[in-house]
PDB file of N, CA and C in Angstrom:
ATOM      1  N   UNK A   1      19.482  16.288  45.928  1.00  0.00           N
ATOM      2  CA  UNK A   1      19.985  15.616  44.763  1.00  0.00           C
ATOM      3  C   UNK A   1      21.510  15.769  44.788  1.00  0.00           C
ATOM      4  N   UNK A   2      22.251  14.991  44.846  1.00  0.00           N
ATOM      5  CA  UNK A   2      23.630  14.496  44.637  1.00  0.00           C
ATOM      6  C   UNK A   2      24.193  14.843  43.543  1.00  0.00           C
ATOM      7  N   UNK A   3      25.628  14.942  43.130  1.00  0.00           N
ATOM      8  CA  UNK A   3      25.986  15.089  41.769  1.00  0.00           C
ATOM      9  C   UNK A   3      26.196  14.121  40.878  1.00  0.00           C
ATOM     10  N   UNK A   4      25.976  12.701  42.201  1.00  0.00           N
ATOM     11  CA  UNK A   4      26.002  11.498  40.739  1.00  0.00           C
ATOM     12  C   UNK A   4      24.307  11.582  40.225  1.00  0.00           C
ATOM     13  N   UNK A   5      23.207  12.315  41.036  1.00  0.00           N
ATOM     14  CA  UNK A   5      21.947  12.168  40.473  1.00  0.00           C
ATOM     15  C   UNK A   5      21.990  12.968  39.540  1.00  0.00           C
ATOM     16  N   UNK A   6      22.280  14.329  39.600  1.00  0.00           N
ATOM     17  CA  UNK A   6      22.201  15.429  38.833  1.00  0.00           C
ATOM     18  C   UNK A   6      23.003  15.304  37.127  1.00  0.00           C
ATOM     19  N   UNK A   7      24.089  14.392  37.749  1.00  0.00           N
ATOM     20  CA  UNK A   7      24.511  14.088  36.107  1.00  0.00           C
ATOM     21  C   UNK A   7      23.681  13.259  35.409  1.00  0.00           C
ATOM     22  N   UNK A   8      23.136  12.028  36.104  1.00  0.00           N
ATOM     23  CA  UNK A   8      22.567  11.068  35.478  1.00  0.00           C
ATOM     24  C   UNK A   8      20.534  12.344  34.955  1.00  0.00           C
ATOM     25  N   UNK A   9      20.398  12.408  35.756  1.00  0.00           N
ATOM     26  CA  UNK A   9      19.337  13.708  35.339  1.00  0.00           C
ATOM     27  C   UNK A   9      19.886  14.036  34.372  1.00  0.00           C
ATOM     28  N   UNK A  10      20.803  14.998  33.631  1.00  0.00           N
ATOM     29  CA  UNK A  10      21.351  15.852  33.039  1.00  0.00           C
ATOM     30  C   UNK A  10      21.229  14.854  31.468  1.00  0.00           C
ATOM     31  N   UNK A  11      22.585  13.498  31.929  1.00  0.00           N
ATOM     32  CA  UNK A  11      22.259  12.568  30.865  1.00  0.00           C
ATOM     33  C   UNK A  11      20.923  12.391  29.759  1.00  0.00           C
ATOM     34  N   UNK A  12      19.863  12.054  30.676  1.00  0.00           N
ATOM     35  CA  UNK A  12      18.463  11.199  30.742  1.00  0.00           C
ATOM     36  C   UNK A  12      18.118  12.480  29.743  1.00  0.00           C
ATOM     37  N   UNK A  13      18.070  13.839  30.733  1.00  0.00           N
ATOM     38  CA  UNK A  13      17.813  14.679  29.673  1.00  0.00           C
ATOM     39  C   UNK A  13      17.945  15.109  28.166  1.00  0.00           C
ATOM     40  N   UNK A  14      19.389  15.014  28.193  1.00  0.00           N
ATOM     41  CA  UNK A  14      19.668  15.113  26.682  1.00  0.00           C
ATOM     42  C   UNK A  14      19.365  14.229  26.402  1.00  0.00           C
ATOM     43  N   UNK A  15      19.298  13.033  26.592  1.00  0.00           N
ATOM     44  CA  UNK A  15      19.081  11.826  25.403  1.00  0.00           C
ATOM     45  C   UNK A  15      17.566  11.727  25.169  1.00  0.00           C
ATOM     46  N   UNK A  16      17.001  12.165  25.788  1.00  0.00           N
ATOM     47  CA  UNK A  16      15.221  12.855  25.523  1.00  0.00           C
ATOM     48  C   UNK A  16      14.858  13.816  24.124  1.00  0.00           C
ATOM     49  N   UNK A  17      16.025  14.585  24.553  1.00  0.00           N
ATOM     50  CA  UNK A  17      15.675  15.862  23.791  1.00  0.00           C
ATOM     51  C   UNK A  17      16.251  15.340  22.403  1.00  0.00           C
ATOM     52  N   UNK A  18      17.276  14.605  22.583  1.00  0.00           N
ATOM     53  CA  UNK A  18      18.050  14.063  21.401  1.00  0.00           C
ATOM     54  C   UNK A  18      16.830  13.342  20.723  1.00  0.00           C
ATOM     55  N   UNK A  19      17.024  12.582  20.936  1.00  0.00           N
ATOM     56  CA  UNK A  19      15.655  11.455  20.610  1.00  0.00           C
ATOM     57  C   UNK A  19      14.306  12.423  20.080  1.00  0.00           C
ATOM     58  N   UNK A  20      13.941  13.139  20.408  1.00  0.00           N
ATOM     59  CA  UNK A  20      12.544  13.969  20.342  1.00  0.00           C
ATOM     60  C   UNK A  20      13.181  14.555  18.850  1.00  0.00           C
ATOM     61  N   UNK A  21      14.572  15.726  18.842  1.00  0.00           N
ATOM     62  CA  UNK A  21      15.211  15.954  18.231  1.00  0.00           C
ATOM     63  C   UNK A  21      15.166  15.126  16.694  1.00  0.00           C
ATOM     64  N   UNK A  22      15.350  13.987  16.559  1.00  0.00           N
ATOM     65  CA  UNK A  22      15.588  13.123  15.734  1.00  0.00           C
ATOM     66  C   UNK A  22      14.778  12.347  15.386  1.00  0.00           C
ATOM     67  N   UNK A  23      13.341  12.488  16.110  1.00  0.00           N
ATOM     68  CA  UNK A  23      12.340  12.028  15.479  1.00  0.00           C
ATOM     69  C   UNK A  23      11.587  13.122  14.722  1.00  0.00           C
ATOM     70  N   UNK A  24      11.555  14.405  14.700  1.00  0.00           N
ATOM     71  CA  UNK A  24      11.261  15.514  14.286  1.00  0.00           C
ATOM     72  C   UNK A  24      12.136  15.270  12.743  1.00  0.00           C
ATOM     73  N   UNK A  25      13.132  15.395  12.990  1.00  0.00           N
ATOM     74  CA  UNK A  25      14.156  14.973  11.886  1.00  0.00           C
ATOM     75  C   UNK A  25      13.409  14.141  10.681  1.00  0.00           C
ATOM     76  N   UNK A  26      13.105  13.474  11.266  1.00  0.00           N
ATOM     77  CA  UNK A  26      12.371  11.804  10.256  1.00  0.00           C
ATOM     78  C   UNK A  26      11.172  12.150  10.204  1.00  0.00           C
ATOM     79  N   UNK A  27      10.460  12.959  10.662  1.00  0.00           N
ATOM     80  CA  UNK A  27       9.173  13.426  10.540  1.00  0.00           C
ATOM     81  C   UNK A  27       9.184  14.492   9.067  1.00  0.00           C
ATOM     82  N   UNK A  28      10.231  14.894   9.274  1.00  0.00           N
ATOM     83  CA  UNK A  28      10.468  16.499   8.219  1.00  0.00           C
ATOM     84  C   UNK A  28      10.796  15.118   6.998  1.00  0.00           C
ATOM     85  N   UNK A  29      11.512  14.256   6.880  1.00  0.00           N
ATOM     86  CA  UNK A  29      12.324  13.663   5.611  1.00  0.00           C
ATOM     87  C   UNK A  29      11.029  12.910   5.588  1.00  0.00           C
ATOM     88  N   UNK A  30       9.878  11.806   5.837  1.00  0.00           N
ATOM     89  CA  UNK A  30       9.169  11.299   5.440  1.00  0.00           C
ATOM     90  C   UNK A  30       8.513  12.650   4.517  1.00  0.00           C
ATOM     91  N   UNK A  31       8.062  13.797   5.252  1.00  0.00           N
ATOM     92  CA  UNK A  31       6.850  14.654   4.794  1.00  0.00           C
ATOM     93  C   UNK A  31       7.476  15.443   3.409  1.00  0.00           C
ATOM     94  N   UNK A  32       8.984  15.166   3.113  1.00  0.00           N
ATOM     95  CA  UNK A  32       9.502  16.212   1.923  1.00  0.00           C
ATOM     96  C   UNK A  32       9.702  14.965   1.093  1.00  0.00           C
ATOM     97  N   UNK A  33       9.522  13.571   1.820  1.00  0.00           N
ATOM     98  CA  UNK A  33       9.962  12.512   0.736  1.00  0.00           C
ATOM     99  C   UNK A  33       8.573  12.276   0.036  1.00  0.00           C
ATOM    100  N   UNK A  34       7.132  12.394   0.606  1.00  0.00           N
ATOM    101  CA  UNK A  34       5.724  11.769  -0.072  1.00  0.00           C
ATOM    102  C   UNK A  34       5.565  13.834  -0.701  1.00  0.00           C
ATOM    103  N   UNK A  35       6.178  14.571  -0.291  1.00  0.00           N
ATOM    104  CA  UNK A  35       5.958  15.728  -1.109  1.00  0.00           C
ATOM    105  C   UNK A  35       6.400  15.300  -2.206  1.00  0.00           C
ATOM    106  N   UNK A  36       7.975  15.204  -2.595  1.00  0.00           N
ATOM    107  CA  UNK A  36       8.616  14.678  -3.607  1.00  0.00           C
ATOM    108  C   UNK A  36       7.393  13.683  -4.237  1.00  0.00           C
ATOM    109  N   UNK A  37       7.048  12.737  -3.513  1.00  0.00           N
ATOM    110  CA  UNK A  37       6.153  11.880  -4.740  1.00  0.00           C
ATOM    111  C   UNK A  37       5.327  11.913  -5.037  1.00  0.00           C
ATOM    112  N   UNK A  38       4.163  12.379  -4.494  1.00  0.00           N
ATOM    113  CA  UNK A  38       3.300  13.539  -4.904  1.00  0.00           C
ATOM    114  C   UNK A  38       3.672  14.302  -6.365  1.00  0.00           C
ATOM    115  N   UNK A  39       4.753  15.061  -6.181  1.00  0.00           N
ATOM    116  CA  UNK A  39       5.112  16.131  -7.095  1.00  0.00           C
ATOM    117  C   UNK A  39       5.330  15.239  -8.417  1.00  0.00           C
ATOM    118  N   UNK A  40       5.866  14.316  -8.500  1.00  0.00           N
ATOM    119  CA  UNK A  40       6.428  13.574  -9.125  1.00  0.00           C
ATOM    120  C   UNK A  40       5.202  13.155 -10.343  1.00  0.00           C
ATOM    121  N   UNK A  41       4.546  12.437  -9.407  1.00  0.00           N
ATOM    122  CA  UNK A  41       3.175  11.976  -9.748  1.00  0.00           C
ATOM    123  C   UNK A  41       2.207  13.060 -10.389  1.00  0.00           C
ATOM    124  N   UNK A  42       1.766  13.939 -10.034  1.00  0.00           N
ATOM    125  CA  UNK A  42       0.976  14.955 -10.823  1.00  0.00           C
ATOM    126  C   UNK A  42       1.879  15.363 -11.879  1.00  0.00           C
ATOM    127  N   UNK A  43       3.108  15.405 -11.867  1.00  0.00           N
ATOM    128  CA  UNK A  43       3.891  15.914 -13.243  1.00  0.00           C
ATOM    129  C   UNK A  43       3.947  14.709 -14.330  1.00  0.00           C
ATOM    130  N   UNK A  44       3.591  13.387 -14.069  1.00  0.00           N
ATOM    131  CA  UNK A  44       3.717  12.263 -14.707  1.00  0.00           C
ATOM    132  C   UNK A  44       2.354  12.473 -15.490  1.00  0.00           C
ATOM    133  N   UNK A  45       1.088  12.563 -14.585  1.00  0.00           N
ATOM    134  CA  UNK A  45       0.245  12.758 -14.939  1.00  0.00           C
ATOM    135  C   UNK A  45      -0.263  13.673 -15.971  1.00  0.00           C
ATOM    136  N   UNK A  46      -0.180  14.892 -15.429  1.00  0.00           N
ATOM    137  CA  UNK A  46      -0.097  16.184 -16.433  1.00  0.00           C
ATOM    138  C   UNK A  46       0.870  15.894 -17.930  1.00  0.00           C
ATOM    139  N   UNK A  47       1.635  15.342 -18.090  1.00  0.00           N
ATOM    140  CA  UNK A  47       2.156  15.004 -19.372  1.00  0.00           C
ATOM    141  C   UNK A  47       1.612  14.457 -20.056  1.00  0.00           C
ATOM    142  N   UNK A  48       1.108  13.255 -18.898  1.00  0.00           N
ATOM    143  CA  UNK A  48       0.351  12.107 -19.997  1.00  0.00           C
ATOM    144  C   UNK A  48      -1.235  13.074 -20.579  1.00  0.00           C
ATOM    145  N   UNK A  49      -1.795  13.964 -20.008  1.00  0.00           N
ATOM    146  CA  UNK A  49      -2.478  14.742 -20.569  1.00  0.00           C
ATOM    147  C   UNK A  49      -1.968  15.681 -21.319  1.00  0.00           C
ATOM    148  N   UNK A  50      -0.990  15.457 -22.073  1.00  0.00           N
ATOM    149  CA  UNK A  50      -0.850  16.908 -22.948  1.00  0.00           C
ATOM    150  C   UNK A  50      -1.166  16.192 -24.191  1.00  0.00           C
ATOM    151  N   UNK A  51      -1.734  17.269 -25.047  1.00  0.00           N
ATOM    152  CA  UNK A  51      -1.853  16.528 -26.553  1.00  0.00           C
ATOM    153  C   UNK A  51      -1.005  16.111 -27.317  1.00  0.00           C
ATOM    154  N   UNK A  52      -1.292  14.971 -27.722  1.00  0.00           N
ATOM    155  CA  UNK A  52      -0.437  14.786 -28.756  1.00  0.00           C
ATOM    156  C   UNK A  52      -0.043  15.139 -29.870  1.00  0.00           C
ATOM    157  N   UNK A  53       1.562  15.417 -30.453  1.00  0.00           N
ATOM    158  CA  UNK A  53       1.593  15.819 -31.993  1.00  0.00           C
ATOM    159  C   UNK A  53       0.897  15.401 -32.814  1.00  0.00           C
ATOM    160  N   UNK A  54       0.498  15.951 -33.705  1.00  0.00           N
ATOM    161  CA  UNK A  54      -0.174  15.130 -35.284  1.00  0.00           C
ATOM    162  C   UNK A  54       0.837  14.737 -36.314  1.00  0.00           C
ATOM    163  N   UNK A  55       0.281  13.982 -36.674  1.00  0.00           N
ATOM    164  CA  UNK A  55       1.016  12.892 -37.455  1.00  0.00           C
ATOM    165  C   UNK A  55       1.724  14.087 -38.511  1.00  0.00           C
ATOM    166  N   UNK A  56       1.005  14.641 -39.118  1.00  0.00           N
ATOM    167  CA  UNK A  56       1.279  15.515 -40.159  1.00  0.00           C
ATOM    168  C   UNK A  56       1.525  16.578 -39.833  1.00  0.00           C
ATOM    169  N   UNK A  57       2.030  17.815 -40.602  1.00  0.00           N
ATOM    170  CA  UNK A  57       2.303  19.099 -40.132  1.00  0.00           C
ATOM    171  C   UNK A  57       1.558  19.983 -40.726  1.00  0.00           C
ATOM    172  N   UNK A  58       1.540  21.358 -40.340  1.00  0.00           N
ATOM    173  CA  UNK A  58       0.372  21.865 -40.668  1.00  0.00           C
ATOM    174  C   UNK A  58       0.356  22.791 -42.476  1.00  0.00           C
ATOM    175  N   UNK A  59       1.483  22.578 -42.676  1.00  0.00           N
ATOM    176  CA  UNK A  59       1.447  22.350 -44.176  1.00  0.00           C
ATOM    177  C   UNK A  59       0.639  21.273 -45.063  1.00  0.00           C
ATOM    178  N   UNK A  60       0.923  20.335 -44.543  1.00  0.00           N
ATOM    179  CA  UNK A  60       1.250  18.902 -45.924  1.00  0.00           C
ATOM    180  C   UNK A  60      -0.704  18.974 -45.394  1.00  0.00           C
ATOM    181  N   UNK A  61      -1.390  19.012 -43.791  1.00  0.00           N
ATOM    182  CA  UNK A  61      -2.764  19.202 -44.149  1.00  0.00           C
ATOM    183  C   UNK A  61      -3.374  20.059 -45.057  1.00  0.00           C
ATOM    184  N   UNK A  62      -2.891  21.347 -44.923  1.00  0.00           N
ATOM    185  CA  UNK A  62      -3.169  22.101 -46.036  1.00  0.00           C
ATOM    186  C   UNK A  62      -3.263  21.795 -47.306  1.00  0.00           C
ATOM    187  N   UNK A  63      -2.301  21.232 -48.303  1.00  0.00           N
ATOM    188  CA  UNK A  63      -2.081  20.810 -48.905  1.00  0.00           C
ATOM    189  C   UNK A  63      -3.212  19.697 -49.455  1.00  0.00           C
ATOM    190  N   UNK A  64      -3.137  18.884 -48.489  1.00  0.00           N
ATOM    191  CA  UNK A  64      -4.265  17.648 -48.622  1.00  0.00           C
ATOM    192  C   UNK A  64      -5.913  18.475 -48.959  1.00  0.00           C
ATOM    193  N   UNK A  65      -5.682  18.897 -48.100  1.00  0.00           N
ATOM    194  CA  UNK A  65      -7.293  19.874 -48.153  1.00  0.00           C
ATOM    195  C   UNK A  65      -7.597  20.650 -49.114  1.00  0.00           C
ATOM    196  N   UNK A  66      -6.526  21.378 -49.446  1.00  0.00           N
ATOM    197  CA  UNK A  66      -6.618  21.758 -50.816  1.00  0.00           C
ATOM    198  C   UNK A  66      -6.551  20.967 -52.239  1.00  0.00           C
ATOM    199  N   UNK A  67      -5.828  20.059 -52.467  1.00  0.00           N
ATOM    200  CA  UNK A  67      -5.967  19.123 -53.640  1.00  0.00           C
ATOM    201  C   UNK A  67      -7.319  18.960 -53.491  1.00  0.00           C
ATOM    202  N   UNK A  68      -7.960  17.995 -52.468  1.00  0.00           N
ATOM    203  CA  UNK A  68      -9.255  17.539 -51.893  1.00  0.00           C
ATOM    204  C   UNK A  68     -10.743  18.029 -52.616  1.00  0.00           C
ATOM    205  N   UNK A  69     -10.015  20.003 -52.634  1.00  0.00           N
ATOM    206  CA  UNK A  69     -11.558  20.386 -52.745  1.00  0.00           C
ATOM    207  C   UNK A  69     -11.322  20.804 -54.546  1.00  0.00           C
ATOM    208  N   UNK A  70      -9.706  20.872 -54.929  1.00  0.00           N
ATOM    209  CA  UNK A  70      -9.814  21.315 -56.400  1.00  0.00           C
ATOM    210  C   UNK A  70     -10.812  20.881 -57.514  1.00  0.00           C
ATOM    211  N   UNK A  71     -11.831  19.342 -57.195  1.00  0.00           N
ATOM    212  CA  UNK A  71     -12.846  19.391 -58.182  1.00  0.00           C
ATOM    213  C   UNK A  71     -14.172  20.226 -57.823  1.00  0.00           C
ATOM    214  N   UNK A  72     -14.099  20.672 -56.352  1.00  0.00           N
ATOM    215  CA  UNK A  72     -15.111  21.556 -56.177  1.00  0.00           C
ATOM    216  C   UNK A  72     -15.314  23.019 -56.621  1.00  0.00           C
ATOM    217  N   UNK A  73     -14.196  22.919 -57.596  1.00  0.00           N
ATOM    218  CA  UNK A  73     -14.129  24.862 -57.625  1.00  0.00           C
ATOM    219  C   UNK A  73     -14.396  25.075 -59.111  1.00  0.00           C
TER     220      UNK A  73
END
């Protein structure tokens, strides 16, 4: 092998490894980008399951409930 082969070898090489390199790269950013939406998504979700406030507070029910039963007493 010659030194014009050995460079062009040498070349070929890195631009292999580069390439391999940089598809690894895009492999890692797709898999942290559908993590991200994933994450995203179950937290959208989980909200939409939380209960909702009540209209009223837990006074003014009281209140109601009690007027309510004053002909019962």
């Amino acid at each position: 092998m010659d030194s014009k082969d050995a460079a062009s070898f040498t070349f070929w090489t890195v631009l292999s490894k580069t390439r391999l390199l940089l598809g690894v790269k895009i492999a890692k950013a797709a898999a942290c980008r559908n993590f991200v939406k994933a994450k995203q998504e179950a937290e959208a979700a989980q909200e939409a399951r939380k209960k909702k406030k009540l209209a009223w507070g837990f006074e003014a029910k009281k209140r109601w409930e009690t007027k309510s039963n004053m002909g019962y007493m």
